[in-house]
Protein backbone atom coordinates (compact mmCIF):
# COMPACT_ATOMS: atom_id res chain seq x y z
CA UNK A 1 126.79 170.79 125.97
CA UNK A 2 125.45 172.82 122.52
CA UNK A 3 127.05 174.95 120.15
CA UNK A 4 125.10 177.90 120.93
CA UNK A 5 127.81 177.84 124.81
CA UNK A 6 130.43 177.19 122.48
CA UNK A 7 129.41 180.32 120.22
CA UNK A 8 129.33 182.78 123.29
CA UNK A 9 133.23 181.26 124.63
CA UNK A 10 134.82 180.26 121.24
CA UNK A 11 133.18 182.06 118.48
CA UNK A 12 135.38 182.40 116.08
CA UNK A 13 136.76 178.71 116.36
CA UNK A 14 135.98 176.80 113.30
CA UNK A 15 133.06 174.38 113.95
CA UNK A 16 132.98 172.97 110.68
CA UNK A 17 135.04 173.09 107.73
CA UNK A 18 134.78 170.94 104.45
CA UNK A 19 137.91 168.75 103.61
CA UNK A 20 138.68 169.79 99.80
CA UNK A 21 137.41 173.42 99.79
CA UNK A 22 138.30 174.54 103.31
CA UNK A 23 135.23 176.38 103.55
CA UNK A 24 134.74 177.12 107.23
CA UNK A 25 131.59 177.72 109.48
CA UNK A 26 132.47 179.36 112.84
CA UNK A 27 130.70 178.53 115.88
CA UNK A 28 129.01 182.22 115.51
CA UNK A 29 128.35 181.54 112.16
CA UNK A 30 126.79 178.15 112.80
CA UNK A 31 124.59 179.48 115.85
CA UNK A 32 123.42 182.29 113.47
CA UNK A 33 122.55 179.66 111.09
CA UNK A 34 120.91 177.30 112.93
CA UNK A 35 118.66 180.26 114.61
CA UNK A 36 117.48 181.93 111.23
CA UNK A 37 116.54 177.93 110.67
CA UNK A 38 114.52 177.35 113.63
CA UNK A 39 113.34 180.79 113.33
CA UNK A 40 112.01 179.96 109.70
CA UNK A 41 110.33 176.46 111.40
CA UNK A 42 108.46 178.55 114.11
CA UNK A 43 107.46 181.29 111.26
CA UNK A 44 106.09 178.10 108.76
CA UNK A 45 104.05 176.93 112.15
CA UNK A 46 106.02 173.96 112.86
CA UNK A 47 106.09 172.66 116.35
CA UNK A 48 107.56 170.42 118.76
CA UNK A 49 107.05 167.33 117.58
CA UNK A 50 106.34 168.31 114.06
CA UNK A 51 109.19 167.10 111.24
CA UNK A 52 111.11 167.92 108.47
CA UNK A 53 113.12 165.91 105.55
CA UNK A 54 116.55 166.19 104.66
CA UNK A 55 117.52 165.44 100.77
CA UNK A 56 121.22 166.55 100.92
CA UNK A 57 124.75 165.56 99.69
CA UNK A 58 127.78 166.75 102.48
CA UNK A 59 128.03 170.47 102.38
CA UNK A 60 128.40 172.88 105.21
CA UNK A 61 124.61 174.20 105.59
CA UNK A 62 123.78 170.12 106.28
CA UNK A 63 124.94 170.16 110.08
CA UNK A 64 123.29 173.99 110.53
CA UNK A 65 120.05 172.34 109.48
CA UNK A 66 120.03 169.47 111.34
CA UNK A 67 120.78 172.11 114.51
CA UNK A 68 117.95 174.33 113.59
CA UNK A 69 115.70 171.13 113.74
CA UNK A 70 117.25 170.47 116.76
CA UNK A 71 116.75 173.72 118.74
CA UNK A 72 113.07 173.99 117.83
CA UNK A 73 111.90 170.70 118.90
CA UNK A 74 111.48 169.02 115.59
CA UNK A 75 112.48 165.62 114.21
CA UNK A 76 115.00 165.45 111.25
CA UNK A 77 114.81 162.60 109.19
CA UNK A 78 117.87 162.19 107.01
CA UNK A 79 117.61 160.52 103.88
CA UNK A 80 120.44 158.53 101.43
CA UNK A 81 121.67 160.41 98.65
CA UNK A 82 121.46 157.40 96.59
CA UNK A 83 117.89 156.51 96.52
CA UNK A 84 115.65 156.89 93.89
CA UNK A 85 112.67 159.49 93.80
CA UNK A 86 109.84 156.75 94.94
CA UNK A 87 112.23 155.71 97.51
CA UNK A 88 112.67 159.17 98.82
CA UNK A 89 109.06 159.80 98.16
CA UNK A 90 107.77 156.75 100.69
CA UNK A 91 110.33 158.15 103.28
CA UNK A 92 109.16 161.60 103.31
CA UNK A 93 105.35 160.56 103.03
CA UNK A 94 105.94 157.68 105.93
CA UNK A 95 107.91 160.24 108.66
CA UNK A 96 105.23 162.58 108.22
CA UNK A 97 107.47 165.73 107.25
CA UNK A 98 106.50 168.68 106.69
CA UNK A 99 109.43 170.50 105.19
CA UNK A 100 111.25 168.94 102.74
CA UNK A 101 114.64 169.91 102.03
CA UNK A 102 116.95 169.06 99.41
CA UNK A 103 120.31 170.07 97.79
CA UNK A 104 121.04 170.98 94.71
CA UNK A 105 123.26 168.31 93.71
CA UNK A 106 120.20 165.97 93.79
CA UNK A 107 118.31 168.22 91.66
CA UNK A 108 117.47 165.40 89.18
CA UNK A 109 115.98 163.09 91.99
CA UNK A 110 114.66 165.87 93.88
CA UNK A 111 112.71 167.86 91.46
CA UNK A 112 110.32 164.77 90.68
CA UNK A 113 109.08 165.29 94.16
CA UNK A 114 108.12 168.93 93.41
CA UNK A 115 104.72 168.24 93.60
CA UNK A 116 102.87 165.55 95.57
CA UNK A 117 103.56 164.47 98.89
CA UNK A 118 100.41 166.10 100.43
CA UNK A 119 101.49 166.62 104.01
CA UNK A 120 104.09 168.67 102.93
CA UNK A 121 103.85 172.36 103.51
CA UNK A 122 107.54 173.90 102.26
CA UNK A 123 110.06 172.80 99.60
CA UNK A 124 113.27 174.51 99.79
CA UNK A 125 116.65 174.14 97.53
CA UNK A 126 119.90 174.23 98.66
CA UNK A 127 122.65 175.40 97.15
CA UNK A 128 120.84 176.28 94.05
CA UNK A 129 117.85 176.61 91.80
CA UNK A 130 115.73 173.10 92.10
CA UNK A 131 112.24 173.69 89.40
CA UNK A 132 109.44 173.59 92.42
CA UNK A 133 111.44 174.37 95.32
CA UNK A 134 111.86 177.96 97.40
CA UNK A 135 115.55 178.84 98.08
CA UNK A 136 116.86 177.77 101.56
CA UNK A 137 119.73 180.89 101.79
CA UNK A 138 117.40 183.26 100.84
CA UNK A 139 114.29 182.12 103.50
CA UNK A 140 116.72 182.03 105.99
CA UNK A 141 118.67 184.99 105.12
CA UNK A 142 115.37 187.86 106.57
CA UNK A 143 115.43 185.80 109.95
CA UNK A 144 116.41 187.04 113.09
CA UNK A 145 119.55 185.65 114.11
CA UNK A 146 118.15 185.23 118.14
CA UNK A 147 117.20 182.26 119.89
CA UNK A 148 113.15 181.20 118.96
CA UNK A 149 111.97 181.77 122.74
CA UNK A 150 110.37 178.48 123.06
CA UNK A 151 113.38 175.96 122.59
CA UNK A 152 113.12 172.26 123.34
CA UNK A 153 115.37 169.16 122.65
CA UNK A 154 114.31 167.79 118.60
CA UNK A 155 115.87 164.47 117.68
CA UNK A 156 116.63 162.40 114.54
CA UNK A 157 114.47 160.11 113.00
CA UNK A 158 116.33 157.83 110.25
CA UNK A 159 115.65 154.98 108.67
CA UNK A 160 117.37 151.68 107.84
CA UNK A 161 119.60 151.62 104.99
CA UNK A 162 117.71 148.85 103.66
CA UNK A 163 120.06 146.74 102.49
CA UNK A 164 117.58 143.79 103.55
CA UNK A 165 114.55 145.51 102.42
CA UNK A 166 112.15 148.26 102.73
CA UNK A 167 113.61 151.07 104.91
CA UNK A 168 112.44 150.93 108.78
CA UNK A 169 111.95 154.48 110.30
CA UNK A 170 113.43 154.81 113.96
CA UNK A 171 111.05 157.51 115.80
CA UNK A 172 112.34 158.11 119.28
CA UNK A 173 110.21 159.69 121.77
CA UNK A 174 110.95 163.70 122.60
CA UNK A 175 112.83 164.34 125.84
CA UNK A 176 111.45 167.52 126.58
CA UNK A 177 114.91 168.50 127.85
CA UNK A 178 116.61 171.37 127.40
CA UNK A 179 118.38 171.76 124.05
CA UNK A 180 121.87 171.59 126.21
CA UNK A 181 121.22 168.93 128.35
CA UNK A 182 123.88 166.43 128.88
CA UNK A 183 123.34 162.94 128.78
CA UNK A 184 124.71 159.33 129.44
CA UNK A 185 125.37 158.56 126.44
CA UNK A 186 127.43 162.35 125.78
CA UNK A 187 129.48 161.50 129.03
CA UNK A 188 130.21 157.47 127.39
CA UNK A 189 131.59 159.10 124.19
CA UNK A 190 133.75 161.76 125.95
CA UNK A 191 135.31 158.79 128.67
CA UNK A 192 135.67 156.22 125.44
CA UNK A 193 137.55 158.66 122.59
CA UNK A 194 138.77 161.96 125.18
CA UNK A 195 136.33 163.95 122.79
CA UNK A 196 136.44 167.47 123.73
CA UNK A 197 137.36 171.41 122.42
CA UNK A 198 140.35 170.42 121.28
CA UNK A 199 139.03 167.50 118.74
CA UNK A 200 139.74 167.45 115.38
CA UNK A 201 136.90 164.99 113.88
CA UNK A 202 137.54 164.20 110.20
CA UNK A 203 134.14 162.86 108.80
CA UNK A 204 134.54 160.49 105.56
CA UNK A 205 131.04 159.33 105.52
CA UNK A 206 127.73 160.77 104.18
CA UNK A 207 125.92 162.53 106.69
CA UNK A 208 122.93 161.35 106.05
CA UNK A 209 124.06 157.96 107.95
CA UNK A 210 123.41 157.58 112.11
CA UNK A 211 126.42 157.11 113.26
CA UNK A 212 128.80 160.42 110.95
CA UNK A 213 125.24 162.40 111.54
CA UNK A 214 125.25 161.83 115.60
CA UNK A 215 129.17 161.64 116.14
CA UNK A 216 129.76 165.00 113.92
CA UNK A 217 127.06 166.16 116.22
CA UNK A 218 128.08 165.40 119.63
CA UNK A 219 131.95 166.94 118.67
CA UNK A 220 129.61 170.10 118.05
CA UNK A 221 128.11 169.87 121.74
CA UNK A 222 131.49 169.21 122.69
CA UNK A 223 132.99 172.60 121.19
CA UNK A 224 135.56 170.88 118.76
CA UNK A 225 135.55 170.93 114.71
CA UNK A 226 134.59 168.33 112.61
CA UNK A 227 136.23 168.52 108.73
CA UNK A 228 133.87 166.93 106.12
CA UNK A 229 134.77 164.88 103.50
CA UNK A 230 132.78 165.71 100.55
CA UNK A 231 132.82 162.24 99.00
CA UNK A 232 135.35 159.23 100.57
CA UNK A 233 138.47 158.54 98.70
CA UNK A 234 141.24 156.23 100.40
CA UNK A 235 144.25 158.75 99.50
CA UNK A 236 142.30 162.18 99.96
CA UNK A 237 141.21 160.80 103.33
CA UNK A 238 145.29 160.45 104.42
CA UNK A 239 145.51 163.65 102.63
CA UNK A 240 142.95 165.35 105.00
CA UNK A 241 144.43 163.64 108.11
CA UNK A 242 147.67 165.13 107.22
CA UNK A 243 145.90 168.70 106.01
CA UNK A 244 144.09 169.50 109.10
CA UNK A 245 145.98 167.10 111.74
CA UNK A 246 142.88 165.11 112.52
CA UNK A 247 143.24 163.65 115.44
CA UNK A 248 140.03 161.50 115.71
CA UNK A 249 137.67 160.04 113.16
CA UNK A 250 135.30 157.45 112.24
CA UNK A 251 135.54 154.91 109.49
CA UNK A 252 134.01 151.60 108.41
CA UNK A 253 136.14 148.14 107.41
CA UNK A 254 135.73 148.74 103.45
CA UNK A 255 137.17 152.43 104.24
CA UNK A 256 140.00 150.41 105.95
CA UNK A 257 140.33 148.00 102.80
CA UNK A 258 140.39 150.78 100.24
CA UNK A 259 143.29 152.96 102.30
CA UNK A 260 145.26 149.43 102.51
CA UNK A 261 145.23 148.22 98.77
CA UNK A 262 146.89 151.74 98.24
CA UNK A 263 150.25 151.16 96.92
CA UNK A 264 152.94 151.54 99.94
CA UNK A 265 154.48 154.50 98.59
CA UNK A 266 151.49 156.45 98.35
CA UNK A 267 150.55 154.82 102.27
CA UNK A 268 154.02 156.10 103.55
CA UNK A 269 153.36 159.93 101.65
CA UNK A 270 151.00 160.98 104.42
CA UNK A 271 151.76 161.70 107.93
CA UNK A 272 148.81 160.57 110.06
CA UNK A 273 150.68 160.89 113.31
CA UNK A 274 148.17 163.18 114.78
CA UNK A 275 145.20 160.48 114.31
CA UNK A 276 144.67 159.32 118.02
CA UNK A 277 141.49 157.54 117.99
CA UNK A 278 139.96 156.14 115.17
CA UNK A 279 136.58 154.69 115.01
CA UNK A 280 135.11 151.88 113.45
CA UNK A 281 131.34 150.18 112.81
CA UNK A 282 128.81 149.39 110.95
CA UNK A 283 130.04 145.95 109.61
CA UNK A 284 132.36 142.86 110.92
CA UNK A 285 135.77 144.24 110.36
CA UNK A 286 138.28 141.17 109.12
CA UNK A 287 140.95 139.78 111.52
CA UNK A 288 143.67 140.63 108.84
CA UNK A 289 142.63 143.84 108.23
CA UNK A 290 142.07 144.75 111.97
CA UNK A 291 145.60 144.32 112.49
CA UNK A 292 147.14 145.77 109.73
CA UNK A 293 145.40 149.07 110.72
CA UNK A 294 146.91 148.42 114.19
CA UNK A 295 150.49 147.81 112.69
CA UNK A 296 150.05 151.34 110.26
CA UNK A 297 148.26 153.42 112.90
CA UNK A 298 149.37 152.11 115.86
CA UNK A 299 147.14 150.97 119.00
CA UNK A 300 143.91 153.76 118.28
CA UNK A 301 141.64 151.66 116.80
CA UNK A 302 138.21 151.47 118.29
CA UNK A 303 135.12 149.72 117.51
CA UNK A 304 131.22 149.61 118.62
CA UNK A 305 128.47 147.85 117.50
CA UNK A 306 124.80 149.08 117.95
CA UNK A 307 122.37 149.96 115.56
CA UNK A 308 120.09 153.50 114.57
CA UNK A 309 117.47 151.32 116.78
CA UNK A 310 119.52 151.98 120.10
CA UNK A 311 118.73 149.01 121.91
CA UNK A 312 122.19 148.36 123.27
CA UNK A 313 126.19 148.91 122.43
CA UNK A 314 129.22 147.28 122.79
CA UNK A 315 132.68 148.89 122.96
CA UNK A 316 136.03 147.40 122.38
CA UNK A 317 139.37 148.98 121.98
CA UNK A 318 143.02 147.80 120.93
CA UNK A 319 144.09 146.21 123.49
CA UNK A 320 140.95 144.15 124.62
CA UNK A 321 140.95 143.30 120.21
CA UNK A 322 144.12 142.16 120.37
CA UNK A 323 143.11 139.47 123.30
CA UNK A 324 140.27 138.94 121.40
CA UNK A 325 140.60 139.47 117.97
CA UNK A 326 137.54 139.32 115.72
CA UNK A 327 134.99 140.50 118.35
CA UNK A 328 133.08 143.41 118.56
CA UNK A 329 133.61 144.08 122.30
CA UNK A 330 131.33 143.65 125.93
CA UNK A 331 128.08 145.59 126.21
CA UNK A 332 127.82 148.73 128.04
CA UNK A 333 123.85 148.84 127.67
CA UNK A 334 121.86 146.14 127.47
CA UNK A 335 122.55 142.82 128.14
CA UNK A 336 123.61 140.33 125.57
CA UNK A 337 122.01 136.89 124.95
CA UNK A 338 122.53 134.44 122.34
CA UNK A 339 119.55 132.97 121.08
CA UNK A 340 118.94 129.61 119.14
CA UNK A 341 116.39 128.49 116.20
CA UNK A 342 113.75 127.50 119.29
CA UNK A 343 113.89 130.59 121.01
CA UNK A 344 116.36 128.97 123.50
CA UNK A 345 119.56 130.71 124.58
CA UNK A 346 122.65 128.70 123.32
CA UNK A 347 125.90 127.74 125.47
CA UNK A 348 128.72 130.00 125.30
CA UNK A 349 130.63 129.67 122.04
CA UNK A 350 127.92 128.65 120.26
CA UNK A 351 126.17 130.94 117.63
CA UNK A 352 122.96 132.18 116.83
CA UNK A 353 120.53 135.58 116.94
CA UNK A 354 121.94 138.41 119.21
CA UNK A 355 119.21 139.62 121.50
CA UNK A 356 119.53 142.57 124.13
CA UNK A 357 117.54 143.24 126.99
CA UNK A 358 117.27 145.74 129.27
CA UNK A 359 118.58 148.55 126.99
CA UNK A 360 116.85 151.08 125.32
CA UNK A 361 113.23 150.15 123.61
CA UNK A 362 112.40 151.00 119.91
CA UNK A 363 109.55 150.78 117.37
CA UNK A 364 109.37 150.94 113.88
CA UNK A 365 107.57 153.71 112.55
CA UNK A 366 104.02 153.12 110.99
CA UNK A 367 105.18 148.99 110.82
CA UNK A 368 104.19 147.28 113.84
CA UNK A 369 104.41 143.82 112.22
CA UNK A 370 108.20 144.42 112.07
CA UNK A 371 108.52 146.01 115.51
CA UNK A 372 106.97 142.74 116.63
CA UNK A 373 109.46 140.38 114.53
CA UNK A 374 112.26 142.42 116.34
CA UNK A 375 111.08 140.98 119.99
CA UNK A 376 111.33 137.96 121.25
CA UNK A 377 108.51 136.84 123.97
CA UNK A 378 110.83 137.81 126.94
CA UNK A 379 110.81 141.26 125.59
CA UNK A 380 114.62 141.04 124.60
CA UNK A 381 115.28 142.73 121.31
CA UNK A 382 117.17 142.05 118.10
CA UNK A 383 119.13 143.57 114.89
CA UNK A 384 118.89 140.68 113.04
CA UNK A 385 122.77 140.03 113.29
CA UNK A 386 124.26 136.17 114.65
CA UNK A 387 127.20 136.19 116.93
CA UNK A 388 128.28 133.97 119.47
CA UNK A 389 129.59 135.03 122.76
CA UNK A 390 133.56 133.82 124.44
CA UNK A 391 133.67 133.49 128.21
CA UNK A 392 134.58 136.78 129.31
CA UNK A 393 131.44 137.99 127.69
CA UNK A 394 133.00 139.77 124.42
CA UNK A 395 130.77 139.48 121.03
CA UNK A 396 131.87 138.06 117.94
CA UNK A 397 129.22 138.57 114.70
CA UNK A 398 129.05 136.23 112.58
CA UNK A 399 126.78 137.65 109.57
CA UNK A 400 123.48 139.10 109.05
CA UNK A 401 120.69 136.16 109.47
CA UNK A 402 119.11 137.47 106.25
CA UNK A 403 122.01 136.44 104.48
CA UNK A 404 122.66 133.07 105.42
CA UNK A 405 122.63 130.33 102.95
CA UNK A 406 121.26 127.49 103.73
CA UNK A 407 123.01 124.42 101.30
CA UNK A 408 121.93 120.80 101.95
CA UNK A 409 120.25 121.37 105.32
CA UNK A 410 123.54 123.46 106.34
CA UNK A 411 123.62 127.04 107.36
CA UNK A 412 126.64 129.26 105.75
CA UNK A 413 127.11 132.81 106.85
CA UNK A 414 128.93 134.31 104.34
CA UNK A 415 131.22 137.12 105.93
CA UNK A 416 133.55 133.77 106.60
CA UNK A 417 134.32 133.62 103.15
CA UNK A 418 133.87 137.35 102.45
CA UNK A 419 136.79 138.06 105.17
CA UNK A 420 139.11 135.38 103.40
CA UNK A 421 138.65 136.65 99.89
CA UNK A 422 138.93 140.79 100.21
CA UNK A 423 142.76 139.66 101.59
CA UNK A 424 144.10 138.33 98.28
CA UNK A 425 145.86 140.96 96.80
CA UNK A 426 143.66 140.68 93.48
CA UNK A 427 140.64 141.82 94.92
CA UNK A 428 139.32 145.21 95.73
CA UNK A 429 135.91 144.20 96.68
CA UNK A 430 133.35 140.74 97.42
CA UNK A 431 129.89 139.97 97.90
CA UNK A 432 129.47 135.98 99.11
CA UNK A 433 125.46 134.94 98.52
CA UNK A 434 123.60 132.03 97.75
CA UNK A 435 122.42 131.19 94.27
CA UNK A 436 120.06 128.33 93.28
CA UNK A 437 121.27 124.71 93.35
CA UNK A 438 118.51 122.00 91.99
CA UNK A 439 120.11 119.56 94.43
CA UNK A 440 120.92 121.54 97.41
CA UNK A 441 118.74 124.25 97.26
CA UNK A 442 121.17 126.68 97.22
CA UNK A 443 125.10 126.66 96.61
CA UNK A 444 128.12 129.71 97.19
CA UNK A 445 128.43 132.22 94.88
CA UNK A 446 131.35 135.20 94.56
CA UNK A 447 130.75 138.05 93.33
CA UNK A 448 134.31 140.00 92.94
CA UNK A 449 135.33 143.79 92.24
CA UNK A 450 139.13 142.85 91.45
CA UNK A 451 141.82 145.66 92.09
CA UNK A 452 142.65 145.48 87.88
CA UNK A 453 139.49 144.39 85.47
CA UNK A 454 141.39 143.47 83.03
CA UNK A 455 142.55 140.30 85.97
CA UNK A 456 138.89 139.46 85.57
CA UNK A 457 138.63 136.04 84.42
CA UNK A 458 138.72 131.95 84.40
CA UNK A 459 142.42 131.95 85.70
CA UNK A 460 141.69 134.25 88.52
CA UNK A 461 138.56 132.55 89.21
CA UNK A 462 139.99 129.55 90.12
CA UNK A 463 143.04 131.37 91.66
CA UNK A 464 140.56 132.68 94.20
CA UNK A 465 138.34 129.64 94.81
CA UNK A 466 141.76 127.43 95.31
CA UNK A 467 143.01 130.31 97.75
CA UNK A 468 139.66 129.98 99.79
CA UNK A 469 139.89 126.35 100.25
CA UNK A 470 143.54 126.80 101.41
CA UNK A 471 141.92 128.81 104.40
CA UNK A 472 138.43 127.82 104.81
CA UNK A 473 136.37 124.28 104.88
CA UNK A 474 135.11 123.00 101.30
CA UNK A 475 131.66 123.65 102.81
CA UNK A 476 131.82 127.52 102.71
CA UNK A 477 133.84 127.92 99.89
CA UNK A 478 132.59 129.94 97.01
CA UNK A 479 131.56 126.61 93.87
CA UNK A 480 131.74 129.31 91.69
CA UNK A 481 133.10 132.88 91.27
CA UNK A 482 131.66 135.68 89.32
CA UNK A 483 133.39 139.77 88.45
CA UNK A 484 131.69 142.79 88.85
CA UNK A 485 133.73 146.03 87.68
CA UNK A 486 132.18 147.62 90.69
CA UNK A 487 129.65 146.38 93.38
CA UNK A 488 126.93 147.71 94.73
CA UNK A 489 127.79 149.22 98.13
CA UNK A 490 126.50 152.30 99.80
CA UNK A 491 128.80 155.02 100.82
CA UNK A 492 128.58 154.13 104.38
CA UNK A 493 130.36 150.66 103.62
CA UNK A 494 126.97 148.53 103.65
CA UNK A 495 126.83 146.51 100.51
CA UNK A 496 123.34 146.19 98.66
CA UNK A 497 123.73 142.66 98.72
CA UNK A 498 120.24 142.04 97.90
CA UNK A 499 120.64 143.71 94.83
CA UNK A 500 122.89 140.78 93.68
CA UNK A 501 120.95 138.22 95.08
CA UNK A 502 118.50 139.27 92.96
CA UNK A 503 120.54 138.96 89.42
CA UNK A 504 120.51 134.79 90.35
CA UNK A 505 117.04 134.80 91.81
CA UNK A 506 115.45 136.40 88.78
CA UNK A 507 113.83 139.30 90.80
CA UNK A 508 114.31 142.69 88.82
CA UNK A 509 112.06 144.85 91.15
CA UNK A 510 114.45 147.60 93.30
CA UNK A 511 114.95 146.35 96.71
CA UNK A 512 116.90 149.69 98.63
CA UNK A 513 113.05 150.13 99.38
């Protein structure tokens, strides 16, 4: 289960190609690569256990990195694209790397960190030319293309997106294994989606993120190719589907929004037929939305909810959704329980924090105060996210405790309203938060990207607010409604919703970190 088997039985197969240029890595070309990497890590003294950062955007020597790291033992901590250069600066300072490598497309972040960061040994560019940095291709290029003779298992190390504040660094603990060793969790992936030689993985996400970064990875230990989309767009991403006859992928729900508010005719111009599972996370996906992805694609859609943290997954697919729309499936590791305000688990149906126990354990690196707030005093741990549980045990999420709104004494969770709002046909995009209220302490806010600016105004304000009360009680109803020509989400679909909260709250300070 590694590229390097794949390589000696399939070489010339393409292992990765990227989705607008068609450049292609074999799986010769990609072993090669990876070697001459973790030939460069041994030659730089880096050992197991030792690290290295990755600045990159999606190109086709991100994966051949990542495997390098992987074959010599090393963590690879993956950073956002997006971030700023103290907030790349505190990553690569708090994981402890020791090679820091970055693309050139983030030259102007990345060259502010050419000096500094004392633990640091290497700086290489990618790519091109970055003032301060050693070229990647060319370090690479003088080293042996053999196996380093002492290979051992590496892992990732990445860190929140921090949507809800300062980043948290995930630092599992080295297997020791052999760099091909199978796994549970290899064996889960291949029963769930039929992954295997003969997938065709199209990749719309940045790479940077768990879930693209680990499922892009695991079609490489299972011998098939994953195409990578440069940069997400709704229509190139039917395009690519229809290009290279995908036939399994991985999305999140504002992915599924954008390729829905296409017009029809451009919908109906692509032939997705050969999609036959398609993946979806990292956020509550809206009932309406859910099943008009089931109506265009047909019964393929699959969803999971976990986190970067590992402490437990659930799995649901299309026909379990469809008997229970809304939720996020049953567990298959770690056992769910639904926890009240006083610590107490809550009756079936009713909400609150979603705890597991008995799955995987996880710290946050160099913060042990938030490692701590994470556990409960029975040792169960949590995300952070409230859900509820039905009685055949599936999980429904409700929203992200850190951005409930509390109004009067009463707790809102705003996905409710969020759900409602991104299906009138006006609006591309919507944030929900609280803002100040000198009576109630806080009252509902909307924050809208509409489909058209030039919509943006008083009539469509109260357009919207009247179509939320037509579906929702007054209670959680946006009071007031606010337009944004774009808002500020990350490329993996989270939204930055602190960011806003911050406009009403009169906090100016960056909060990604």
């Amino acid at each position: 289960m590694h590229p390097f088997l794949h390589a000696e039985k399939t070489p010339d197969r393409p292992a990765i190609i990227m989705a607008s240029t068609g450049k292609t890595l074999t799986y010769r070309q990609l072993e090669d690569l990876s070697n001459q990497g973790a030939q460069l890590f041994r030659k730089l003294g880096l050992k197991t256990g030792d690290g290295i950062a990755i600045f990159m955007d999606n190109n086709e020597l991100f994966l051949p990195i990542c495997w390098a790291a992987q074959r010599a033992g090393l963590y690879y901590t993956c950073i956002s694209s997006r971030l700023t250069a103290p907030e790349v600066e505190y990553i690569v300072g708090d994981c402890g790397a020791k090679v820091f490598i970055a693309s050139n497309a983030l030259a102007s972040v990345a060259r502010e960190l050419a000096t500094g960061l004392p633990k640091l040994e290497k700086r290489y560019a990618v790519g091109g030319d970055i003032a301060g940095f050693e070229s990647w291709e060319s370090a690479t290029a003088s080293m042996p293309t053999e196996r380093i003779t002492d290979e051992t298992s590496g892992a990732d190390m990445l860190y929140s997106s921090g949507t809800t504040g300062r980043p948290k660094g995930v630092r599992p603990a080295l297997s020791g294994e052999a760099i091909d060793a199978n796994s549970p969790m290899l064996a889960l992936l291949a029963m769930l989606y039929g992954f295997n030689e003969e997938s065709i993985y199209l990749s719309p996400a940045p790479l940077y993120h768990a879930a693209p970064l680990r499922y892009n990875m695991v079609i490489h230990r299972m011998g098939g190719t994953t195409v990578i989309m440069e940069h997400f767009d709704a229509e190139e991403a039917l395009k690519f589907i229809e290009r290279y006859k995908a036939n399994c992928s991985q999305w999140v729900p504002t992915m599924f929004v954008r390729m829905l508010k296409l017009p029809e005719e451009v919908r109906q111009k692509y032939d997705v037929s050969s999609m036959k599972c398609a993946i979806h996370a990292a956020a509550p996906c809206p009932v309406d939305v859910k099943h008009q992805m089931i109506d265009w694609w047909g019964p393929i859609i699959n969803e999971y909810y976990g986190g970067t943290e590992g402490n437990g997954i659930c799995v649901i697919n299309t026909e379990e959704w469809l008997a229970h729309p809304g939720s996020v499936g049953k567990t298959l590791m770690g056992e769910i329980h639904i926890v009240g305000e006083d610590g107490n688990e809550v009756p079936i149906g009713e909400e609150g924090t979603v705890y597991f126990a008995g799955g995987n354990d996880f710290e946050y690196h160099n913060d042990p105060e938030k490692t701590k707030e994470s556990y409960n005093d029975k040792g169960w741990s949590t995300l952070g996210d409230v859900g509820r549980l039905d009685e055949d045990g599936f999980l429904y999420l409700t929203d992200r405790k850190a951005f409930m709104i509390i109004s009067g004494g009463v707790n809102i969770y705003p996905q409710e309203a969020e759900n409602v709002l991104i299906g009138h046909p006006k609006v591309m995009d919507v944030a929900v938060i609280g803002v100040p209220n000198e009576d109630f302490g806080e009252e509902v806010k909307a924050v809208v990207q509409p489909m058209e600016w030039r919509d943006a105004g008083p009539d469509l304000a109260e357009e919207l607010m009247a179509y939320a009360k037509d579906n929702l009680s007054a209670i959680k109803c946006p009071r007031s409604i606010d337009f944004d020509e774009e808002l500020p989400r990350h490329p993996t679909g989270k939204l930055y919703k602190r960011l806003i909260r911050d406009r009403y709250w009169g906090k100016k300070e960056s909060k990604i970190v």
